[in-house]
C-alpha atoms as a PDB file:
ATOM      1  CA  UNK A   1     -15.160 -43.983  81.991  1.00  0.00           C
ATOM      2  CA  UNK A   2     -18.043 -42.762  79.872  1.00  0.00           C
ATOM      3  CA  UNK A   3     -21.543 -43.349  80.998  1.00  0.00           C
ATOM      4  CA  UNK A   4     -24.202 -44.186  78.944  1.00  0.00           C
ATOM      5  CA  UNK A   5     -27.462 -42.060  77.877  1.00  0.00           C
ATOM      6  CA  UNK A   6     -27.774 -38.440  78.418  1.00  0.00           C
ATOM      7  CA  UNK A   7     -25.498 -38.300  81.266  1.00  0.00           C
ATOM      8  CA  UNK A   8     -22.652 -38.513  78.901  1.00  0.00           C
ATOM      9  CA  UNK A   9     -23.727 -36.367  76.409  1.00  0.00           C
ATOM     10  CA  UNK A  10     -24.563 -33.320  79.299  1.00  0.00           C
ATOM     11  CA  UNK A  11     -21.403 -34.776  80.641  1.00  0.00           C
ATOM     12  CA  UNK A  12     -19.512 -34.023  77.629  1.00  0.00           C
ATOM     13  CA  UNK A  13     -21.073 -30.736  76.646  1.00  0.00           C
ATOM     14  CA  UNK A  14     -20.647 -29.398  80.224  1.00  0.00           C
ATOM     15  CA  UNK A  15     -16.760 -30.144  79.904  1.00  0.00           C
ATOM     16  CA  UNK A  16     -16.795 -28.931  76.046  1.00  0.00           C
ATOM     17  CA  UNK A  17     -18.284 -25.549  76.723  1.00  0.00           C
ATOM     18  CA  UNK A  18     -15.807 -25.421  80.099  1.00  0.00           C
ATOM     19  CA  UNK A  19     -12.697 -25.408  77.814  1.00  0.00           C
ATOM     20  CA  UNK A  20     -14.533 -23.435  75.549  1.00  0.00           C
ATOM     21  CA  UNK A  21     -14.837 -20.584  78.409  1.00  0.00           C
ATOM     22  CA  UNK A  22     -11.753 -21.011  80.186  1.00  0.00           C
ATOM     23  CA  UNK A  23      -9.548 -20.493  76.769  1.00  0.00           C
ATOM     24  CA  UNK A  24     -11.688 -17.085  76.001  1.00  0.00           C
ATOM     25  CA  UNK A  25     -11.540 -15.879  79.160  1.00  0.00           C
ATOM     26  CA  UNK A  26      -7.247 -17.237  78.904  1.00  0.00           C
ATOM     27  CA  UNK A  27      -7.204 -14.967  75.824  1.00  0.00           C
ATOM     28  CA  UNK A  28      -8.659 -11.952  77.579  1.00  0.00           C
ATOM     29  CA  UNK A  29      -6.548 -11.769  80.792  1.00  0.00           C
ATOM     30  CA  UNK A  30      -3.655 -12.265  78.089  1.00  0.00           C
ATOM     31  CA  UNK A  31      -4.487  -9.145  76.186  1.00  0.00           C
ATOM     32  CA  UNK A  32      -5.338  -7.236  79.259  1.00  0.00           C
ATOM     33  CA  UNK A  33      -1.974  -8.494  80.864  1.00  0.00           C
ATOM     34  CA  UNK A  34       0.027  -6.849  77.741  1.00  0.00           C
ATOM     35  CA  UNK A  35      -1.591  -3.943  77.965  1.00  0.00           C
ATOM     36  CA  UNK A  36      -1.192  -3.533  81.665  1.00  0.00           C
ATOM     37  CA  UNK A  37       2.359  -4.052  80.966  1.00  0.00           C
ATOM     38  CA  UNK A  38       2.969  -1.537  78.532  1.00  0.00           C
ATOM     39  CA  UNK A  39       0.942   1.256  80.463  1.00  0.00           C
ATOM     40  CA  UNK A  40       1.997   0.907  83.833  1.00  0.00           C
ATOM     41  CA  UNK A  41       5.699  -0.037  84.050  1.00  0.00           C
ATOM     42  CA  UNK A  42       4.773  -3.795  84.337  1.00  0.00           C
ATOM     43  CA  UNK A  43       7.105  -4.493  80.936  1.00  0.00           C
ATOM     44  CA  UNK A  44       9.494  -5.355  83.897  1.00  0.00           C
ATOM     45  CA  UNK A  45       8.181  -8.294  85.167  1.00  0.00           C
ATOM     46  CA  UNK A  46       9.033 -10.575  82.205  1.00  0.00           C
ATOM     47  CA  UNK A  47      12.651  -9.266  82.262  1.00  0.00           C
ATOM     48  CA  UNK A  48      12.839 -10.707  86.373  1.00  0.00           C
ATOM     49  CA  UNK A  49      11.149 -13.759  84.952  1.00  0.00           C
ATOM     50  CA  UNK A  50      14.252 -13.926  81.759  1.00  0.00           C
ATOM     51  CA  UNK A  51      16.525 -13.367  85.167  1.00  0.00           C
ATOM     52  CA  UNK A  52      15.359 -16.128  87.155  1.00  0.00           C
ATOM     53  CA  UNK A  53      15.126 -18.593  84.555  1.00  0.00           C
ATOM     54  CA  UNK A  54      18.448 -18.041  83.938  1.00  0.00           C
ATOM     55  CA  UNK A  55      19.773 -18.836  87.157  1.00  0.00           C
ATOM     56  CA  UNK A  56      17.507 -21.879  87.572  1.00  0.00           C
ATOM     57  CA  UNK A  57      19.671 -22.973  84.358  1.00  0.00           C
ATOM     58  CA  UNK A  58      23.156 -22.180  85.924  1.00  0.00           C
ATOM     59  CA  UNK A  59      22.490 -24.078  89.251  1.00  0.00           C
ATOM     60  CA  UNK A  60      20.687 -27.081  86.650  1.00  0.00           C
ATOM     61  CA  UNK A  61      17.166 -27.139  88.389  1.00  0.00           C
ATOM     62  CA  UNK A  62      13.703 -27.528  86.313  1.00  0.00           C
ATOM     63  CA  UNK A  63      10.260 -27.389  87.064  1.00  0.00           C
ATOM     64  CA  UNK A  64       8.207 -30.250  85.252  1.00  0.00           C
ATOM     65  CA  UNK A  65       4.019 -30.144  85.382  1.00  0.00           C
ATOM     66  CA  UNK A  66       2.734 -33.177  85.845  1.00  0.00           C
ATOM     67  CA  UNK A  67      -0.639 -34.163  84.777  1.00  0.00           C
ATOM     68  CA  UNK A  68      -2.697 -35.979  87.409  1.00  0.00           C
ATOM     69  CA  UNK A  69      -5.000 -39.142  85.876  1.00  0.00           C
ATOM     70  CA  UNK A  70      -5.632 -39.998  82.501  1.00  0.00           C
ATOM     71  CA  UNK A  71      -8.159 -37.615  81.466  1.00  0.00           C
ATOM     72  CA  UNK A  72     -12.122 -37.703  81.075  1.00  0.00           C
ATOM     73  CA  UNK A  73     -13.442 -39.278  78.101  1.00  0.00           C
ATOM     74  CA  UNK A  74     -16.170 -37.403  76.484  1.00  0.00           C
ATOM     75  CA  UNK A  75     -18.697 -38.074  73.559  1.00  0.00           C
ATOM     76  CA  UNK A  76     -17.050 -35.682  71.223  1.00  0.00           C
ATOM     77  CA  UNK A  77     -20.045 -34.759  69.266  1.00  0.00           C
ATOM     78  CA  UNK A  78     -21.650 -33.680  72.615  1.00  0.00           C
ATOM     79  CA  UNK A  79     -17.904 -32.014  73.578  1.00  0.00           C
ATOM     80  CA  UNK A  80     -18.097 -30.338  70.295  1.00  0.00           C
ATOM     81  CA  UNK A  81     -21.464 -28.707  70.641  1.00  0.00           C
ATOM     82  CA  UNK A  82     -19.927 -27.276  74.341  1.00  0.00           C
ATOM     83  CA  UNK A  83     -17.534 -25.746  72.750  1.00  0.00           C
ATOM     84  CA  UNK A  84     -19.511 -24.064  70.173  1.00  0.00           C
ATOM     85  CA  UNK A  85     -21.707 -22.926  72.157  1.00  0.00           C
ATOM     86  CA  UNK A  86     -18.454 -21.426  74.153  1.00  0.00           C
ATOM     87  CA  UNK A  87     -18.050 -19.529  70.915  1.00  0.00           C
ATOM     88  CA  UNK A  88     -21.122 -17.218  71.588  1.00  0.00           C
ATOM     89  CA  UNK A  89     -19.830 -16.404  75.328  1.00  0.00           C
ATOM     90  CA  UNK A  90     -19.728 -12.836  75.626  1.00  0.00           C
ATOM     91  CA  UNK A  91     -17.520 -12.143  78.922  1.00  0.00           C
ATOM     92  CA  UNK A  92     -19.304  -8.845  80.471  1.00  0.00           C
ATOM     93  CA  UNK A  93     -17.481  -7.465  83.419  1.00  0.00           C
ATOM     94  CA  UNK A  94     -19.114  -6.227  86.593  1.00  0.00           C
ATOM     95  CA  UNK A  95     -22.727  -6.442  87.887  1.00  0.00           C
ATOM     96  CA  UNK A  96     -25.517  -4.910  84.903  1.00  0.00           C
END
């Protein structure tokens, strides 16, 4: 249910500029898992994963996500200028 006013709109920039964060910081443990894995002997881990999937396929079972409600609407001009300003996140890691 979207509210009215400026709730909505900091609502909708709040959850905008969430995504926004959460897929840049997605990105970077990505590249720093691929990395990991071809430095350190990790490369292995996706081979175990290749392993069990296949036997999850022999005995028939599957995992399913499910999503949980319907969703927030947003004012997407408002969810828009979140995400933007997502865009000019620079992650800096550790204490300055």
């Amino acid at each position: 249910m979207v509210t009215t006013g400026n709730t909505a709109a900091t609502t909708s920039f709040q959850t905008g500029l969430a995504h926004g964060i959460a897929a840049k910081l997605t990105a970077l443990h990505e590249e720093r898992g691929t990395s990991m894995r071809a430095s350190t002997g990790r490369d292995l881990v996706p081979i175990k994963a290749a392993l069990v999937d296949d036997e999850l396929a022999r005995l028939g079972m599957t995992f399913e996500k499910r999503s949980v409600g319907r969703g927030k609407r947003v004012l997407r001009a408002a969810y828009h200028a979140g995400h933007e300003a997502a865009d000019r996140f620079e992650y800096r890691p550790g204490i300055e």
